[in-house]
Protein backbone atom coordinates (compact mmCIF):
# COMPACT_ATOMS: atom_id res chain seq x y z
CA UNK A 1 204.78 94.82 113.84
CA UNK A 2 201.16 96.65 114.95
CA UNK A 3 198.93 93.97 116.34
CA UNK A 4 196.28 96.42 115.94
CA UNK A 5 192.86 95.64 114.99
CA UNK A 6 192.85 97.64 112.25
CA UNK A 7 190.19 95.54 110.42
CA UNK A 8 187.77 96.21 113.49
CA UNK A 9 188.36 99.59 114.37
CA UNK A 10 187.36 100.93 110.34
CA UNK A 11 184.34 98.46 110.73
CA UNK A 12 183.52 100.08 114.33
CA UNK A 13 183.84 103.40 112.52
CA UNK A 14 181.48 101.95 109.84
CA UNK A 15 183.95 102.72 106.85
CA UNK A 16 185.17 99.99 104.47
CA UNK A 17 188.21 98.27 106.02
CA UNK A 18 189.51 97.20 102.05
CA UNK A 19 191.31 98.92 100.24
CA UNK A 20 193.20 100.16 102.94
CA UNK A 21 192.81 104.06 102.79
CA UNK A 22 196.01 106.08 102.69
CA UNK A 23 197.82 108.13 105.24
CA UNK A 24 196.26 111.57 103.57
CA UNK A 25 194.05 114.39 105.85
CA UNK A 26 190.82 113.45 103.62
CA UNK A 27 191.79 110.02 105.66
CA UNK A 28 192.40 111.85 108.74
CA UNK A 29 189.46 113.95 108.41
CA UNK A 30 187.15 110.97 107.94
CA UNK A 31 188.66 108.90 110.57
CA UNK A 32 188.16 111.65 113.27
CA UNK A 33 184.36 112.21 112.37
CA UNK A 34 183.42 108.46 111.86
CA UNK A 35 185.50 107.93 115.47
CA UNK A 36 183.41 110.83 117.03
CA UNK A 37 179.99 109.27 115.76
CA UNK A 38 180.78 105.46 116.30
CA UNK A 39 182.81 105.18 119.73
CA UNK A 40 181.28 107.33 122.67
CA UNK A 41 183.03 109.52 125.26
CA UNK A 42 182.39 108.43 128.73
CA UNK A 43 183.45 107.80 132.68
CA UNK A 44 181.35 105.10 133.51
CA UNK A 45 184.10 102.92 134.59
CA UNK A 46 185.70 105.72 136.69
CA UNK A 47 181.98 106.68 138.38
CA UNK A 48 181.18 103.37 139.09
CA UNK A 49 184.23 102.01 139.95
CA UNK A 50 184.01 98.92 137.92
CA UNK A 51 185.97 95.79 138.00
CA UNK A 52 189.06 96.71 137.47
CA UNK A 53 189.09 98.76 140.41
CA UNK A 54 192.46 100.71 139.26
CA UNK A 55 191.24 101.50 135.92
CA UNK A 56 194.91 99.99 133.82
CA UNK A 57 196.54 102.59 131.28
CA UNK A 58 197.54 99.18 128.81
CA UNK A 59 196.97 99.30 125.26
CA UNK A 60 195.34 95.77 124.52
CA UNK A 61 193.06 96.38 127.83
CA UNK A 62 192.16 99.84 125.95
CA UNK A 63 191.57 98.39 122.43
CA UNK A 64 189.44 95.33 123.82
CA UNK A 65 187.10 98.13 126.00
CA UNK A 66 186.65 100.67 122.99
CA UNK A 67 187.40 98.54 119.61
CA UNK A 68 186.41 94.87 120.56
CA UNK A 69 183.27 95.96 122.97
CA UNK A 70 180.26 98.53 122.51
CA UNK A 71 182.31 100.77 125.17
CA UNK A 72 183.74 103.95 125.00
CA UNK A 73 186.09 106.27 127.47
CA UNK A 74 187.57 109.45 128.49
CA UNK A 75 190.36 111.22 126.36
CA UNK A 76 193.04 108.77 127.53
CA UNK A 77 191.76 105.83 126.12
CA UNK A 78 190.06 107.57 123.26
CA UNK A 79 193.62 108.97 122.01
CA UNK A 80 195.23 105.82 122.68
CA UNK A 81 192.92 103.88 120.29
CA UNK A 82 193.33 107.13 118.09
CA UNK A 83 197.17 106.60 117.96
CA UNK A 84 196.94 103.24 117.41
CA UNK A 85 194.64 102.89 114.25
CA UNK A 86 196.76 105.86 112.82
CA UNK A 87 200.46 104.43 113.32
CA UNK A 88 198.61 101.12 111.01
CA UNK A 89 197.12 103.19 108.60
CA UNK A 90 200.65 104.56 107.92
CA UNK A 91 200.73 108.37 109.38
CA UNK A 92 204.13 109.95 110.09
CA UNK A 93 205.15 111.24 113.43
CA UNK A 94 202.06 110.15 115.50
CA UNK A 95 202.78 111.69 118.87
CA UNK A 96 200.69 112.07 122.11
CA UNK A 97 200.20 115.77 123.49
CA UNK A 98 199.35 116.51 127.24
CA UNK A 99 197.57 119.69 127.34
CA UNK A 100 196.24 121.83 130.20
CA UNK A 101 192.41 122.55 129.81
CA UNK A 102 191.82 125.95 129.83
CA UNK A 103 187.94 126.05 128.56
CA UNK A 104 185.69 127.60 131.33
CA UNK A 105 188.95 128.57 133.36
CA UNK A 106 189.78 132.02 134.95
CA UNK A 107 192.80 133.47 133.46
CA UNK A 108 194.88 132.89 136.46
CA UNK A 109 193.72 129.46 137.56
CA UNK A 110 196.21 127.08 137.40
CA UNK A 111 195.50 123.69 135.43
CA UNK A 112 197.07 119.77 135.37
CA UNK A 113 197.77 117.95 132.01
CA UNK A 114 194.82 116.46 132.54
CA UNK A 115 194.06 115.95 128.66
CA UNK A 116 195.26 114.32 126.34
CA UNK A 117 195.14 114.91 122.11
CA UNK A 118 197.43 113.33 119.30
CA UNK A 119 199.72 114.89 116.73
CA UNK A 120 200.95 113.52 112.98
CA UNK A 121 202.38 114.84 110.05
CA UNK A 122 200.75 114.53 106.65
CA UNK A 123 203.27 115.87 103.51
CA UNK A 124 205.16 118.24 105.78
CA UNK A 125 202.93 119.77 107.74
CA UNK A 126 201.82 118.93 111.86
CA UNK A 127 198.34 118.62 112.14
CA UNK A 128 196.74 117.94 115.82
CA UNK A 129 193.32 115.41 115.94
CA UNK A 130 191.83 115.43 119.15
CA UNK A 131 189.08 112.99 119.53
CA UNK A 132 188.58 112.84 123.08
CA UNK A 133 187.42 116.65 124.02
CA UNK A 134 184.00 115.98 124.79
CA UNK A 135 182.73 119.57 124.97
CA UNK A 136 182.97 121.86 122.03
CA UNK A 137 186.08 121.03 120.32
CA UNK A 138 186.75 120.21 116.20
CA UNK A 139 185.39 117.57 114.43
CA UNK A 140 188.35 117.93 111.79
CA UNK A 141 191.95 118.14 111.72
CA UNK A 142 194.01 121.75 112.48
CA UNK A 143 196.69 122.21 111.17
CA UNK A 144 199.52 122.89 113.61
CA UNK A 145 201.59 124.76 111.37
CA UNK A 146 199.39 128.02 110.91
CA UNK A 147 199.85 130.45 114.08
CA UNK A 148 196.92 132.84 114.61
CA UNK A 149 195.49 132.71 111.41
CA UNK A 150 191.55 131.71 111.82
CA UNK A 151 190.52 127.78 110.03
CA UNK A 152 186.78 127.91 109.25
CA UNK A 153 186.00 123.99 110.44
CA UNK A 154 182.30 122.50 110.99
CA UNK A 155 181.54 123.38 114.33
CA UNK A 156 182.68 126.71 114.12
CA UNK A 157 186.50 128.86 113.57
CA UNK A 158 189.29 127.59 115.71
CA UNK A 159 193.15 129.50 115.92
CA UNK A 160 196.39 128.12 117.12
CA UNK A 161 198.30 130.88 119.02
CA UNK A 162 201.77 130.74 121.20
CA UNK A 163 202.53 132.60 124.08
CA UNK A 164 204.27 132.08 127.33
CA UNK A 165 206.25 128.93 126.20
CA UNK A 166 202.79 127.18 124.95
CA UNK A 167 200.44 126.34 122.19
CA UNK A 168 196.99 127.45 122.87
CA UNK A 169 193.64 126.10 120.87
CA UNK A 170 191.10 128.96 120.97
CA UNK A 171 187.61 129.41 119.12
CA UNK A 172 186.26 132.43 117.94
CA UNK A 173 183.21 133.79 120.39
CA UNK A 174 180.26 132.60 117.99
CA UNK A 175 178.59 136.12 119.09
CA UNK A 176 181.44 138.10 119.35
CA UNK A 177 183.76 137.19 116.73
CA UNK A 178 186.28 139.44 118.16
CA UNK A 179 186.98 137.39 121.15
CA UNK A 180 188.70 134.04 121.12
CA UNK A 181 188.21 131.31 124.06
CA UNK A 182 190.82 128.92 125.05
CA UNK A 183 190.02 125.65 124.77
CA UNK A 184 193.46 123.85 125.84
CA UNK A 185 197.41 124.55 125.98
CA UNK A 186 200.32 122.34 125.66
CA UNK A 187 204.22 122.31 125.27
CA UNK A 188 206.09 120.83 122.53
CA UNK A 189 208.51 118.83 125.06
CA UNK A 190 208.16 115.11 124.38
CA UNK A 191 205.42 112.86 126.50
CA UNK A 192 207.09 109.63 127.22
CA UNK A 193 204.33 106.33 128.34
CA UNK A 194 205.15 107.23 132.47
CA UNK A 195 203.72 110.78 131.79
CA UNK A 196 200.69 109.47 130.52
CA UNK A 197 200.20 107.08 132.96
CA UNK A 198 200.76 109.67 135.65
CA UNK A 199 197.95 111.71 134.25
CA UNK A 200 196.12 109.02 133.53
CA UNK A 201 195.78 108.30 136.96
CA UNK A 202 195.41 111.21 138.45
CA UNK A 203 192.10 111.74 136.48
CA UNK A 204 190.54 108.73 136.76
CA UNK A 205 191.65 108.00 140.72
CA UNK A 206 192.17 111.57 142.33
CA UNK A 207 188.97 112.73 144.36
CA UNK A 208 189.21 116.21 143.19
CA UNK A 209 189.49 115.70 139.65
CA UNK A 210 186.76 116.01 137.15
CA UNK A 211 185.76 112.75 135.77
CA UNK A 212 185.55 110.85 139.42
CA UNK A 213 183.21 113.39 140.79
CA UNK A 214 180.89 114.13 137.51
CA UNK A 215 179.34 111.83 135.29
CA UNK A 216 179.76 112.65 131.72
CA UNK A 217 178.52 110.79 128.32
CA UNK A 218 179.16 112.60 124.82
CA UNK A 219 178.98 111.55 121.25
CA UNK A 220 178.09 113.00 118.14
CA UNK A 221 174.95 111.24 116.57
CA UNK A 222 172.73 112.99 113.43
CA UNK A 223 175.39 115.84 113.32
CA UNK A 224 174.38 116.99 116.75
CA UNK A 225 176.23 116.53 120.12
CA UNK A 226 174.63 115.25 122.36
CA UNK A 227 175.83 114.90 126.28
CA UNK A 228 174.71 113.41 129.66
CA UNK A 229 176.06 115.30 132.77
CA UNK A 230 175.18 113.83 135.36
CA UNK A 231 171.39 113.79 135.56
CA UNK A 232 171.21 116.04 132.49
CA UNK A 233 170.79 115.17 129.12
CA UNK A 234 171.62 117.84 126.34
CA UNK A 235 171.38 117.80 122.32
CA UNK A 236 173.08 120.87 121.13
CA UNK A 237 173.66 121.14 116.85
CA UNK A 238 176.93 121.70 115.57
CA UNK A 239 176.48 125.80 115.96
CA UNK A 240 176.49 125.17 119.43
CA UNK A 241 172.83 125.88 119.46
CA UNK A 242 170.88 123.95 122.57
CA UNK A 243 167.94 121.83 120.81
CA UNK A 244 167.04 119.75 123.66
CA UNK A 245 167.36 119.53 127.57
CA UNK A 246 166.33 116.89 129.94
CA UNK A 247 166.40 115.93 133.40
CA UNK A 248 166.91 112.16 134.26
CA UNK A 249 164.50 111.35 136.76
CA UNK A 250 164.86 107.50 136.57
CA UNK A 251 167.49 104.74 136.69
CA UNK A 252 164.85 103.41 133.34
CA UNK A 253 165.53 106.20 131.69
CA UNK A 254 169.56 106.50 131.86
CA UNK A 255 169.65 102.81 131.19
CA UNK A 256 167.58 103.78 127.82
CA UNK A 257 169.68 106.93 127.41
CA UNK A 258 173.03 104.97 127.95
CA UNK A 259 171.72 102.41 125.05
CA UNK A 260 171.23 105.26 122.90
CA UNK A 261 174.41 106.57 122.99
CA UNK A 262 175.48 102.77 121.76
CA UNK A 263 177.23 101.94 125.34
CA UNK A 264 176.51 98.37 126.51
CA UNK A 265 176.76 97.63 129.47
């Protein structure tokens, strides 16, 4: 039996915990937008190096940090609390997915399963819900069982396409529709809880990877994402469109942005 917080995580998300809604993809597709807008993306445990110094891959320690606190994290967590709520809600075949990221990669550059995204199966059909891509990624639900056929969502027209023994993510080129951008690949061969802790590691402890040398915040509030890199704060709407840029010049000020984006520290 789930000991999941169900209760909490729907009041996190803001959305009325009774009657329980049912494992459909309006569900789905609210869950994944009200998760987006409610429970941040963010490294600050991996920057700072935070007490726990090994940063645990353990469910409860996960649910306590993103459900239970006014915390967020990186894709790990974010799909583990992800899997979680959907398993109680009743969903079907809810499956982690380690993917390669391929957005803002040469063609031959070589990538680790550095990401990971969730699968489930609503009346039949696969659909993948990724709630832990900070960048540009979709809001909503794709459906897993349309190859290269274009699905209009809200932040733009995404395509699932297969080549080379994986399943690539790609958006269409919001200036030139005829060119498609990878956003992430992954095999259908089944993740088991040692690969995820592997990779789990490896991103939040390696030197070289991304989140222990870059400081990243990301969460969608008013319909616009809005990110901190670093020393850089960015509001972009949901065309992609940059509406505001600033430079953090004081420790005030990313204290005050860090409150905004609903993190307490």
């Amino acid at each position: 039996m789930s000991t999941f917080p169900l209760t909490e995580y729907l009041e996190r998300l803001c959305l009325p915990p009774t009657p329980l809604p049912p494992p459909t993809l309006e569900t789905l597709t609210t869950v994944m937008l009200s998760h987006m807008k409610s429970i941040p993306f963010e490294n600050l445990d991996v920057v700072l190096r935070a007490t726990p110094e090994v940063i645990p891959f353990d469910k409860e320690w996960i649910v306590n940090k993103l459900v239970k606190s006014e915390r967020g994290g990186y894709c790990f967590e974010q799909s583990t609390v992800l899997i979680e709520a959907l398993v109680a809600l009743g969903f079907e075949q809810v499956r982690p997915i380690l993917a390669r990221v391929r957005w803002g990669k040469a063609l031959d550059q070589q990538t680790g399963t550095t990401h990971m995204l969730v699968t489930c199966v609503i009346n039949g059909v696969t659909y993948l819900a990724d709630v832990g891509f900070a960048g540009t990624n979709s809001v909503a639900p794709i459906n897993l069982s349309i190859s290269d056929e274009p699905q209009e969502k809200p932040e733009g027209v995404f395509k699932v396409s297969q080549r080379e023994g994986y399943s690539y993510l790609e958006m269409q080129d919001r200036n030139v529709k005829t060119d498609w951008r990878p956003l992430y690949c992954w095999s259908t061969l089944p993740v088991q809880l040692p690969d995820l802790e592997m990779c789990n590691y490896f991103s939040c402890h390696y030197p070289a990877a991304r989140f222990t040398s870059q400081f990243f915040v990301s969460k969608l509030i008013d319909n616009q994402r809005c990110f901190i890199l670093n020393n850089t704060f960015v509001r972009r709407n949901m065309e992609g469109d940059k509406v505001e840029e600033e430079t953090i010049k004081t420790k005030q000020r990313l204290l005050e942005l860090i409150d905004y984006f609903g993190i307490e520290l």
